[in-house]
N, C-alpha and C. Protein backbone atom coordinates (compact mmCIF):
# COMPACT_ATOMS: atom_id res chain seq x y z
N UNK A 1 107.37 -187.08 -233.31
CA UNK A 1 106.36 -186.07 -233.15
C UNK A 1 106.96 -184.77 -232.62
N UNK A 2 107.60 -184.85 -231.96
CA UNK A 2 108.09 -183.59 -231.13
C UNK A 2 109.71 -183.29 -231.79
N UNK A 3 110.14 -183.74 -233.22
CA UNK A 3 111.04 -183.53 -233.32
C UNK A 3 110.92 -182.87 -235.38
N UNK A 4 109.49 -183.32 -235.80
CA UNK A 4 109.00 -182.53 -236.77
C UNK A 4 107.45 -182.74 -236.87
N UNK A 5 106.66 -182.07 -237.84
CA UNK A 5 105.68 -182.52 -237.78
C UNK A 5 104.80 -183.52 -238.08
N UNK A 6 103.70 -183.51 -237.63
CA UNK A 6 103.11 -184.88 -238.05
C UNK A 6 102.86 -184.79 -239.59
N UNK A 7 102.71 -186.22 -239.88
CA UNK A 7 102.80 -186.71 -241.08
C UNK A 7 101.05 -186.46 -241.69
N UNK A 8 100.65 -186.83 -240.81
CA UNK A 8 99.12 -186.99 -241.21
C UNK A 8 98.22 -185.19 -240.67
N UNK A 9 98.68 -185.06 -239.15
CA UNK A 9 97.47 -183.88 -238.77
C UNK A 9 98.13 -182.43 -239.34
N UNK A 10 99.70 -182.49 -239.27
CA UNK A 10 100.22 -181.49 -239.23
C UNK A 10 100.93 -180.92 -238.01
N UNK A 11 100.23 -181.57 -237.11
CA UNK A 11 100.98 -180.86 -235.90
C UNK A 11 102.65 -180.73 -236.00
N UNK A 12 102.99 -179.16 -235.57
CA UNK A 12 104.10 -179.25 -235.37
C UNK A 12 104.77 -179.05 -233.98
N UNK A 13 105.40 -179.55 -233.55
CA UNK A 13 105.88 -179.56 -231.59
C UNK A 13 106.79 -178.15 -231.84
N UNK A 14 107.50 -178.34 -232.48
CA UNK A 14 109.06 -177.70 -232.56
C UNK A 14 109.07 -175.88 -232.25
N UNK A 15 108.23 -175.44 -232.27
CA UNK A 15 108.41 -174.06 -231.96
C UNK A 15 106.84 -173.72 -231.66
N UNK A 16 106.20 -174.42 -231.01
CA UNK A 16 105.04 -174.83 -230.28
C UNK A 16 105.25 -173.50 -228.74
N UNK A 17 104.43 -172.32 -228.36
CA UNK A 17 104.89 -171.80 -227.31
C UNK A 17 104.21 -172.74 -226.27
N UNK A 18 104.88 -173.30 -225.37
CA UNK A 18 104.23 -173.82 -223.53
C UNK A 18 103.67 -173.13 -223.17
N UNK A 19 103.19 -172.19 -223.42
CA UNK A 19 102.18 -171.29 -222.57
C UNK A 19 101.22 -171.36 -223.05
N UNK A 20 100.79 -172.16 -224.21
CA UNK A 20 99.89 -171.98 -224.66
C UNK A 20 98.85 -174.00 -225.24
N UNK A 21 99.96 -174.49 -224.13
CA UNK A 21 99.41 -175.84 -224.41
C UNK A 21 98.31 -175.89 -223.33
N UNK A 22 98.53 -175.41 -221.87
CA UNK A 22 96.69 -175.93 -221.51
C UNK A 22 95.30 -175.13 -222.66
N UNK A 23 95.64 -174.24 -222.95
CA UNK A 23 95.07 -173.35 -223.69
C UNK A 23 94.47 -174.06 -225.08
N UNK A 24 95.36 -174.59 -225.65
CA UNK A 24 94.95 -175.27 -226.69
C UNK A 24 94.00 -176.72 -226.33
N UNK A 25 94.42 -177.29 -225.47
CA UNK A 25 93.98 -178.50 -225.00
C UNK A 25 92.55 -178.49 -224.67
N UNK A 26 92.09 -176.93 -223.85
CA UNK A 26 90.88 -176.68 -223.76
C UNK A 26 90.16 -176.29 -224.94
N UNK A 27 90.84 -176.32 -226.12
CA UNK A 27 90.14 -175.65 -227.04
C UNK A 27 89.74 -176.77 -228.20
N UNK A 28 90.92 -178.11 -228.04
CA UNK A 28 90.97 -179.23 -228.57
C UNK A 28 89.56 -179.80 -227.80
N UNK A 29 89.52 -179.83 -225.91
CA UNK A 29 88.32 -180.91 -225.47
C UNK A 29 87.28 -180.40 -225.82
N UNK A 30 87.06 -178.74 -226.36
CA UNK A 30 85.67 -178.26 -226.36
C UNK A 30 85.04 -179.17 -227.92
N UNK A 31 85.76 -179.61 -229.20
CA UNK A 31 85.35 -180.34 -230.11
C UNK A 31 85.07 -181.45 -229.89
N UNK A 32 85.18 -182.40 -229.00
CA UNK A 32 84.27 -183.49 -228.69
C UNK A 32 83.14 -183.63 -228.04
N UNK A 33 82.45 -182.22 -228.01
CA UNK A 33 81.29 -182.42 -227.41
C UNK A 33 80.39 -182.60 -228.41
N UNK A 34 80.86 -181.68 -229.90
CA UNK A 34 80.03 -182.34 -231.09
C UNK A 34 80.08 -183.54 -231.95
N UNK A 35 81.48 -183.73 -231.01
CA UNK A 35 81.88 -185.01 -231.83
C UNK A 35 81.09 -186.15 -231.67
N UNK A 36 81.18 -186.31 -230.18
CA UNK A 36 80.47 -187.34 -229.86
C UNK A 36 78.69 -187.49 -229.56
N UNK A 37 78.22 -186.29 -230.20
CA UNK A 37 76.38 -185.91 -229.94
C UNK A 37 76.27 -186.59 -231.52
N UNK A 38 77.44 -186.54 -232.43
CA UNK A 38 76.97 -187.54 -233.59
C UNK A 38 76.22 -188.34 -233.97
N UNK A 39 75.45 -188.67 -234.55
CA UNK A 39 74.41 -190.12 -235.14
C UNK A 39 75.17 -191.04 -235.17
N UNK A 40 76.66 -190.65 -235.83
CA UNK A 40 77.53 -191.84 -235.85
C UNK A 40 78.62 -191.87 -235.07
N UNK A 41 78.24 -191.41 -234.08
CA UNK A 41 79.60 -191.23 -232.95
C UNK A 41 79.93 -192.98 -232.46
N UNK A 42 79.03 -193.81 -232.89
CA UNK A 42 79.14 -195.50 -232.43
C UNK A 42 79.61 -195.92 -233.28
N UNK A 43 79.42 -195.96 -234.49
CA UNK A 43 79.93 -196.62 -235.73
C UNK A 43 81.55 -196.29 -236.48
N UNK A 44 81.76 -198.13 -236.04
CA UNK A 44 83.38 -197.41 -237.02
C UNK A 44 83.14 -197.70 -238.27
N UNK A 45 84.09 -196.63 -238.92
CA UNK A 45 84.35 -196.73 -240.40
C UNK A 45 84.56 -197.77 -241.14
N UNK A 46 85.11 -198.28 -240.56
CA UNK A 46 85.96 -199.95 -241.42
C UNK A 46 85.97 -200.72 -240.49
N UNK A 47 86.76 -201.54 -239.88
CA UNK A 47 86.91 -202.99 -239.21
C UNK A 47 88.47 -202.18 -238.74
N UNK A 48 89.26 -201.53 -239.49
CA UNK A 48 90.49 -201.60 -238.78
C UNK A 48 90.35 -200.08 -238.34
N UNK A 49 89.69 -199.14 -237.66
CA UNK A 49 89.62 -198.10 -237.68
C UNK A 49 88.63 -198.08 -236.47
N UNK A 50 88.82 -197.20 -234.95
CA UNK A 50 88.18 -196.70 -233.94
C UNK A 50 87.02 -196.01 -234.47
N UNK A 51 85.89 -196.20 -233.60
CA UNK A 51 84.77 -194.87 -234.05
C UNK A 51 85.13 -194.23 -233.24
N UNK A 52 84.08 -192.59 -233.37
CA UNK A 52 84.57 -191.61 -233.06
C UNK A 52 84.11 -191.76 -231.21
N UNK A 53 83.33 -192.65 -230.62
CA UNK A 53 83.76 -193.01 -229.42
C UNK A 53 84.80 -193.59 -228.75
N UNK A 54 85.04 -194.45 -229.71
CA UNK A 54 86.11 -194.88 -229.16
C UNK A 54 87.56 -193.86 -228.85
N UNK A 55 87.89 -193.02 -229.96
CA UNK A 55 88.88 -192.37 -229.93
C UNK A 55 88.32 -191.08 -228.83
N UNK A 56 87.21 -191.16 -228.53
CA UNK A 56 86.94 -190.08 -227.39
C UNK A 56 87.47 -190.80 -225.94
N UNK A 57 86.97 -192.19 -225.76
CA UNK A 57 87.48 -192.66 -224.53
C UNK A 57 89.35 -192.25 -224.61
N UNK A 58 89.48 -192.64 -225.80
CA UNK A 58 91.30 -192.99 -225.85
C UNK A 58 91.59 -191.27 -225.15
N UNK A 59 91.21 -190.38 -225.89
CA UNK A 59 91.77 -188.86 -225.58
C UNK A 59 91.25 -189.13 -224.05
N UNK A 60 89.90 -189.52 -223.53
CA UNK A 60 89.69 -189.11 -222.10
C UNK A 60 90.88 -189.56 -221.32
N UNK A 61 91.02 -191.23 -221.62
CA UNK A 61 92.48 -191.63 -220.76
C UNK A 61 93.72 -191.28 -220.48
N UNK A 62 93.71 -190.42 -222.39
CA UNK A 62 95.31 -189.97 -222.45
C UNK A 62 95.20 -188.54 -221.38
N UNK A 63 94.80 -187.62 -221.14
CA UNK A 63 94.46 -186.97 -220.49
C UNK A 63 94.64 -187.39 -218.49
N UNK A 64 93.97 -188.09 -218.82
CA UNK A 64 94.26 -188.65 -217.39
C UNK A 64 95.39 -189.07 -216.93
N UNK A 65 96.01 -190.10 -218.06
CA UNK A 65 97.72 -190.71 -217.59
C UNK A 65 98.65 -189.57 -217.76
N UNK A 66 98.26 -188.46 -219.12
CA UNK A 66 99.10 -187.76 -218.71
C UNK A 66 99.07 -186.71 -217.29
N UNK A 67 98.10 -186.55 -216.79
CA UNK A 67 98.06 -185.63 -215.80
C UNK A 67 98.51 -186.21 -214.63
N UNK A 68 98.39 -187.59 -214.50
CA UNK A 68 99.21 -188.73 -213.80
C UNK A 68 100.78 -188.39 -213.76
N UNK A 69 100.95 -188.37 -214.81
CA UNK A 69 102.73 -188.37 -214.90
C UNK A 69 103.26 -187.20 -215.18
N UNK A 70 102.55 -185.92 -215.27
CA UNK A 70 102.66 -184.47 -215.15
C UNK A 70 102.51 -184.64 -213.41
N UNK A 71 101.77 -185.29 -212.98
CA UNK A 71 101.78 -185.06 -211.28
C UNK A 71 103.11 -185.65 -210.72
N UNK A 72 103.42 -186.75 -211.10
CA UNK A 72 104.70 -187.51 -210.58
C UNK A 72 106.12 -186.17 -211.00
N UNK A 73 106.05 -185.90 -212.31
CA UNK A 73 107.12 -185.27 -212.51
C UNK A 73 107.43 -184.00 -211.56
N UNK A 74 106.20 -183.21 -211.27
CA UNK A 74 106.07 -182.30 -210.72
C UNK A 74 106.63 -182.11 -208.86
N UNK A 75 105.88 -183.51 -208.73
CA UNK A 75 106.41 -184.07 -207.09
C UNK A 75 107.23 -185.33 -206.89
N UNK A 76 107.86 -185.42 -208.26
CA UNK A 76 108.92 -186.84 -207.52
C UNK A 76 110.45 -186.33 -208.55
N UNK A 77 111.64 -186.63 -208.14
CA UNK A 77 112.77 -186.42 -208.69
C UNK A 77 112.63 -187.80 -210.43
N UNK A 78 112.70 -187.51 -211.19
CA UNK A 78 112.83 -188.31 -212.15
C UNK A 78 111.94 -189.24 -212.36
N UNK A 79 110.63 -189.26 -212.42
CA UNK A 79 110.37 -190.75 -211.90
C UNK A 79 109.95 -191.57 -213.47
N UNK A 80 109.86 -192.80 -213.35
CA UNK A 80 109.52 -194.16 -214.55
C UNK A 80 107.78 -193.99 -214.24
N UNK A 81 107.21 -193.74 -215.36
CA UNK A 81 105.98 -194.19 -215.31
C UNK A 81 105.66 -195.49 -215.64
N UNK A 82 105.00 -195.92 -215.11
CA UNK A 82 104.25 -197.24 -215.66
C UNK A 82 103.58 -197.48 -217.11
N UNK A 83 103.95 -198.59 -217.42
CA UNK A 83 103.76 -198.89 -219.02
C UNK A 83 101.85 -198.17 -219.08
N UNK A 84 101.24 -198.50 -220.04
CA UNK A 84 100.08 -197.96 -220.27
C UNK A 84 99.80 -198.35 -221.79
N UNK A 85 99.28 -199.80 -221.68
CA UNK A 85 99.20 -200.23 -223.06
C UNK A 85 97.54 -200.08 -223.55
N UNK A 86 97.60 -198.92 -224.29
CA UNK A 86 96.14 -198.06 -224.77
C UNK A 86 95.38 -199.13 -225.45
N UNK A 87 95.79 -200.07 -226.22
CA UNK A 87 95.29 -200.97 -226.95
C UNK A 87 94.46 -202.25 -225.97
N UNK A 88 94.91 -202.56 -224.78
CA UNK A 88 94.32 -203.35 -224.08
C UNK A 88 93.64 -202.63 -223.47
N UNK A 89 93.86 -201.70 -223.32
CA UNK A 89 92.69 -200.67 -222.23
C UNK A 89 91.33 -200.06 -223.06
N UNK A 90 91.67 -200.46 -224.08
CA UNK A 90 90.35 -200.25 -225.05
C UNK A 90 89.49 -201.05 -225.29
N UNK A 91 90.37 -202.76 -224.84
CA UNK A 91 89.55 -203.70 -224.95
C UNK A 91 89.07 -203.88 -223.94
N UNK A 92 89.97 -203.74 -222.15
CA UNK A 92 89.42 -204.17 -221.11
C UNK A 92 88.39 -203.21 -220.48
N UNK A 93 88.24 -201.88 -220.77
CA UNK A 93 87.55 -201.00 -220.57
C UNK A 93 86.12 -200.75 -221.52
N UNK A 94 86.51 -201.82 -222.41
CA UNK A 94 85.42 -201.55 -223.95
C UNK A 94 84.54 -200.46 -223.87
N UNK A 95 85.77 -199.60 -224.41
CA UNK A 95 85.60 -198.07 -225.23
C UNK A 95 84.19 -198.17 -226.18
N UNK A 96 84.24 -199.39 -227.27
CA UNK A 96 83.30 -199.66 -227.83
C UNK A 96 81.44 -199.51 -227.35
N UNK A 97 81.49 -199.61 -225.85
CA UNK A 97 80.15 -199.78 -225.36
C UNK A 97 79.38 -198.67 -224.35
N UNK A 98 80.37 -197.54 -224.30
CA UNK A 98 80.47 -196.81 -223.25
C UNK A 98 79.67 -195.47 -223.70
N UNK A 99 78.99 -195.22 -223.03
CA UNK A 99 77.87 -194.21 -223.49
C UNK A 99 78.22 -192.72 -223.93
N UNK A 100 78.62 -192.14 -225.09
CA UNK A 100 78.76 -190.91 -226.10
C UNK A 100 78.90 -189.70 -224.84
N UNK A 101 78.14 -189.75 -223.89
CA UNK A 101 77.30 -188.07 -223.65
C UNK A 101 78.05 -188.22 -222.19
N UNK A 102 78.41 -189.37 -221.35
CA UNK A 102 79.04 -189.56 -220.34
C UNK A 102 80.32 -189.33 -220.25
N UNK A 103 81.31 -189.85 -221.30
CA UNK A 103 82.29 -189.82 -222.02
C UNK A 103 82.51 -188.40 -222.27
N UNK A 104 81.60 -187.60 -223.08
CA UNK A 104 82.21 -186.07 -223.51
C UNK A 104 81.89 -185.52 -221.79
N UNK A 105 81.62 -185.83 -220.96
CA UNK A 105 81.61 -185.51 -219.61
C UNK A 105 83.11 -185.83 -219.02
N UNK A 106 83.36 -186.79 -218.82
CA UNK A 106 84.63 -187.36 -218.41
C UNK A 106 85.82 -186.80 -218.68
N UNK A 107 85.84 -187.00 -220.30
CA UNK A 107 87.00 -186.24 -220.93
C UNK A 107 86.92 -184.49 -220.60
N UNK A 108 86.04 -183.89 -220.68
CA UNK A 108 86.03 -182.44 -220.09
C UNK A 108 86.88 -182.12 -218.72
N UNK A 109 85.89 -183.40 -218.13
CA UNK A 109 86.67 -183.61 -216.23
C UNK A 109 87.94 -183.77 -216.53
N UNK A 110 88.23 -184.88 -217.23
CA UNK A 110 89.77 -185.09 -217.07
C UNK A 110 91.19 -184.34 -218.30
N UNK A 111 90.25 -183.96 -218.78
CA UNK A 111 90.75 -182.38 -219.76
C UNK A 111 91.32 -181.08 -218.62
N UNK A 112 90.04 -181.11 -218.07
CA UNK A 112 89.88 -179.71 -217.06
C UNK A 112 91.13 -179.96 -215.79
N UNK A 113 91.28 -181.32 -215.56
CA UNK A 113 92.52 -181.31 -214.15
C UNK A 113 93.96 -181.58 -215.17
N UNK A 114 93.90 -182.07 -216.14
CA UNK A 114 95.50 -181.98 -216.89
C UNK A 114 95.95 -180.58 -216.84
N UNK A 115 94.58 -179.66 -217.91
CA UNK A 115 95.48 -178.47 -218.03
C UNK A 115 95.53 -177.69 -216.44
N UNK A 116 94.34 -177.51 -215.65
CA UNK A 116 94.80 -176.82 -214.24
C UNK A 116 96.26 -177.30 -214.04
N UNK A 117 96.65 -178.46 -213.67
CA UNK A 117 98.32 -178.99 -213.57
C UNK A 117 99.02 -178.25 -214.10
N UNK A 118 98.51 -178.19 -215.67
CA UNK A 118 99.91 -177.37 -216.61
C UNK A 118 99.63 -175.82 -216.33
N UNK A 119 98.75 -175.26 -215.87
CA UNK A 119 98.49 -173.96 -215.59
C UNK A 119 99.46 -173.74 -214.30
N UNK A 120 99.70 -174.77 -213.39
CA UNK A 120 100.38 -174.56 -212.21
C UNK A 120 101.80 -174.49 -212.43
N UNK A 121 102.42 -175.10 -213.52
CA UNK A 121 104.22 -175.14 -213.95
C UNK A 121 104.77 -173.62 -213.62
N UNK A 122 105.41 -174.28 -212.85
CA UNK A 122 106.45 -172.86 -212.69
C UNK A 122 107.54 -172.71 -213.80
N UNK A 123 107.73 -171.13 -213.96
CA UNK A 123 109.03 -171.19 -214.90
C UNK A 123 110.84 -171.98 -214.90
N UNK A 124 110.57 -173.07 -213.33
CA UNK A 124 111.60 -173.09 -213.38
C UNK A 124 111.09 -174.74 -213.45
N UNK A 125 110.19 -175.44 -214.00
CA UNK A 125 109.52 -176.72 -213.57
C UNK A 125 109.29 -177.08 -215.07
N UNK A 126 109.69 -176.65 -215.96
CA UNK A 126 109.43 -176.81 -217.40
C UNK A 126 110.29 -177.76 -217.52
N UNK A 127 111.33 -177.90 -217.22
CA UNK A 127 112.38 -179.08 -217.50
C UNK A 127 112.85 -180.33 -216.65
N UNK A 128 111.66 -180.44 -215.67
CA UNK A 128 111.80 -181.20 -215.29
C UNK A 128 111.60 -182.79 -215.58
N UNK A 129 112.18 -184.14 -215.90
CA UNK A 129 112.21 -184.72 -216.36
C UNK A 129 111.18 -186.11 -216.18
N UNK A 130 110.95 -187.11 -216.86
CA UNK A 130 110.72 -188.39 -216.64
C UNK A 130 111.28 -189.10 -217.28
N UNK A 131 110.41 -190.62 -217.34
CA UNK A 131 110.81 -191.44 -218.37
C UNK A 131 109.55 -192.14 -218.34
N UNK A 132 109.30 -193.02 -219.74
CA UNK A 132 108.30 -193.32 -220.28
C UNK A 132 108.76 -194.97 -219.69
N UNK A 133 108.16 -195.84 -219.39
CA UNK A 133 108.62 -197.59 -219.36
C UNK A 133 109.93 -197.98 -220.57
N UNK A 134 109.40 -197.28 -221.75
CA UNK A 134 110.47 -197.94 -222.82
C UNK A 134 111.87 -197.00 -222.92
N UNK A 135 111.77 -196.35 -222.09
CA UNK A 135 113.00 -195.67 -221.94
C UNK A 135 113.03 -194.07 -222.35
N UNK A 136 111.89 -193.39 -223.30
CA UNK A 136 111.99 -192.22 -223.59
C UNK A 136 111.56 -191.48 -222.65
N UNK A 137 112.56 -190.33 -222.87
CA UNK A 137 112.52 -189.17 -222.12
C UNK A 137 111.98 -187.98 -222.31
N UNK A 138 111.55 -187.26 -220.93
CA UNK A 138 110.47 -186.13 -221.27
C UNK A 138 110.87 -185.24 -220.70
N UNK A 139 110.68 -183.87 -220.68
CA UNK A 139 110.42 -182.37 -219.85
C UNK A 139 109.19 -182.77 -219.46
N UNK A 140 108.79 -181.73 -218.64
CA UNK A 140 107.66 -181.18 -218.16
C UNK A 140 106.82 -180.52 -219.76
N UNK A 141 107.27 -180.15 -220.62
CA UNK A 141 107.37 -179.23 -221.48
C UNK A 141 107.33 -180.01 -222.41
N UNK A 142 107.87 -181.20 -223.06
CA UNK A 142 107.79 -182.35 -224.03
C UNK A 142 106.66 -183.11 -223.71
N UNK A 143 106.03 -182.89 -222.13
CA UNK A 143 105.27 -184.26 -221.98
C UNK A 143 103.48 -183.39 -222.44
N UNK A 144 103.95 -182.15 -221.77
CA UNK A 144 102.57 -181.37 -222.23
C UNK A 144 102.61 -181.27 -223.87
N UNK A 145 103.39 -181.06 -224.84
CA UNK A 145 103.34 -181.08 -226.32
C UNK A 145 102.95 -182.26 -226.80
N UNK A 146 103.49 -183.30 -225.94
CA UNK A 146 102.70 -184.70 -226.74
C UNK A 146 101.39 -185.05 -225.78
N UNK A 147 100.90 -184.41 -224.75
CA UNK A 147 99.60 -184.52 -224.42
C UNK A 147 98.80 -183.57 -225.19
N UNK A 148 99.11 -182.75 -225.62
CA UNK A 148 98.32 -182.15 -226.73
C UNK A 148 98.29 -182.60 -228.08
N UNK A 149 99.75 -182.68 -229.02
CA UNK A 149 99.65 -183.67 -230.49
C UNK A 149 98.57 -184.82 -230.32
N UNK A 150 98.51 -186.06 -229.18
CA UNK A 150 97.61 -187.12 -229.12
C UNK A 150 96.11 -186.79 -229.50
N UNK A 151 95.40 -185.35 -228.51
CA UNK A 151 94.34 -185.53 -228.48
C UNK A 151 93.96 -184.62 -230.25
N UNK A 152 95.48 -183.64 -230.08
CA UNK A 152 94.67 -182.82 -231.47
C UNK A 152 94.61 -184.17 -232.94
N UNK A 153 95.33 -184.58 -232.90
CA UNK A 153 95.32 -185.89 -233.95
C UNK A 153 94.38 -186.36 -233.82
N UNK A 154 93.79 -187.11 -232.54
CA UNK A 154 92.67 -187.72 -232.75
C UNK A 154 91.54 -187.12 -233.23
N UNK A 155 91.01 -185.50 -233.05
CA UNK A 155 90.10 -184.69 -233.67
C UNK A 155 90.02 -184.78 -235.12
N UNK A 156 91.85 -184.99 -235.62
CA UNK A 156 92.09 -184.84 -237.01
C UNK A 156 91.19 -185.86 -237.41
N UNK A 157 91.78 -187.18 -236.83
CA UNK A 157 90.75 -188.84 -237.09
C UNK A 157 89.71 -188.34 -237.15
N UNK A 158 89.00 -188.21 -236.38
CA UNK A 158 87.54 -188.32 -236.49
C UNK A 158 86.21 -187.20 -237.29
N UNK A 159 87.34 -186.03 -237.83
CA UNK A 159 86.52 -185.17 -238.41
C UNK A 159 87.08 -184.41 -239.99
N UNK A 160 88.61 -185.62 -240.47
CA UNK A 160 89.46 -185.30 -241.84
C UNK A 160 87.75 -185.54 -243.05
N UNK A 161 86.85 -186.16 -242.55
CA UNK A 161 86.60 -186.70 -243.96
C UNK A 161 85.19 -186.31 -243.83
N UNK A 162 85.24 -185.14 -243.10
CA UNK A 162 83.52 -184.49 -243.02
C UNK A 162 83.55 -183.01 -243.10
């Protein structure tokens, strides 16, 4: 993702300006407020495919873990985040049952404290590093480009075929 563009949304990371990822992010959470006021914001498409709630919880979380590990990077030398397996957290949290209008609440909330974080990066805090559990490595600056590709993709999901 961050090394060409996506295959499916388009996103491209690679000459992406950082100054302009909380910016976008707020502009990405403001589309799930229609997303999810949908008739069919409950209903998935197929059997192997999230509805468009579900992929709203997923962006609310991703948002959150990343602002999690945008906080660690910011105040700890290098640090390992903890694994974060999205797929069980969809089941143990059942994304599936969780009310549309609460949800585009949440994700706003937890939209609104990621980018404040990334609004706070200093010019000399862009490169500061982590690591993911499986070993990949981030900037400050890589971790905000793929907290943005996640949620703009998921918009792609839920609104390519309308």
């Amino acid at each position: 993702m961050l090394d060409r563009p996506c295959d499916e949304c388009g996103f491209d990371a690679r000459n992406y300006p950082k100054e302009l990822i909380a910016q976008s992010i707020r502009e990405d959470s403001a589309i799930w407020d229609e997303v999810l006021a949908r008739d069919d914001a409950t209903r998935r498409p197929d059997n192997h495919t999230w509805s468009a709630l579900e992929y709203g919880c997923h962006v609310r979380d991703v948002y959150r873990v990343f602002d999690h590990r945008l906080e660690l990077m910011l105040t700890s030398d290098d640090p390992v985040f903890a694994n974060w397996d999205q797929d069980e957290t969809a089941v143990a949290e059942r994304y599936d049952l969780q009310d549309p209008a609460t949800v585009a609440r949440e994700l706003h909330d937890a939209a609104g404290r990621f980018t404040d974080r990334i609004d706070s990066v200093t010019s000399d805090q862009w490169t500061r590093p982590g690591t993911r559990s499986n070993g990949s490595r981030f900037t400050v600056e890589t971790l905000g480009l793929y907290g943005l590709h996640d949620p703009f993709h998921h918009v792609w999901d839920v609104t390519k075929d309308r």
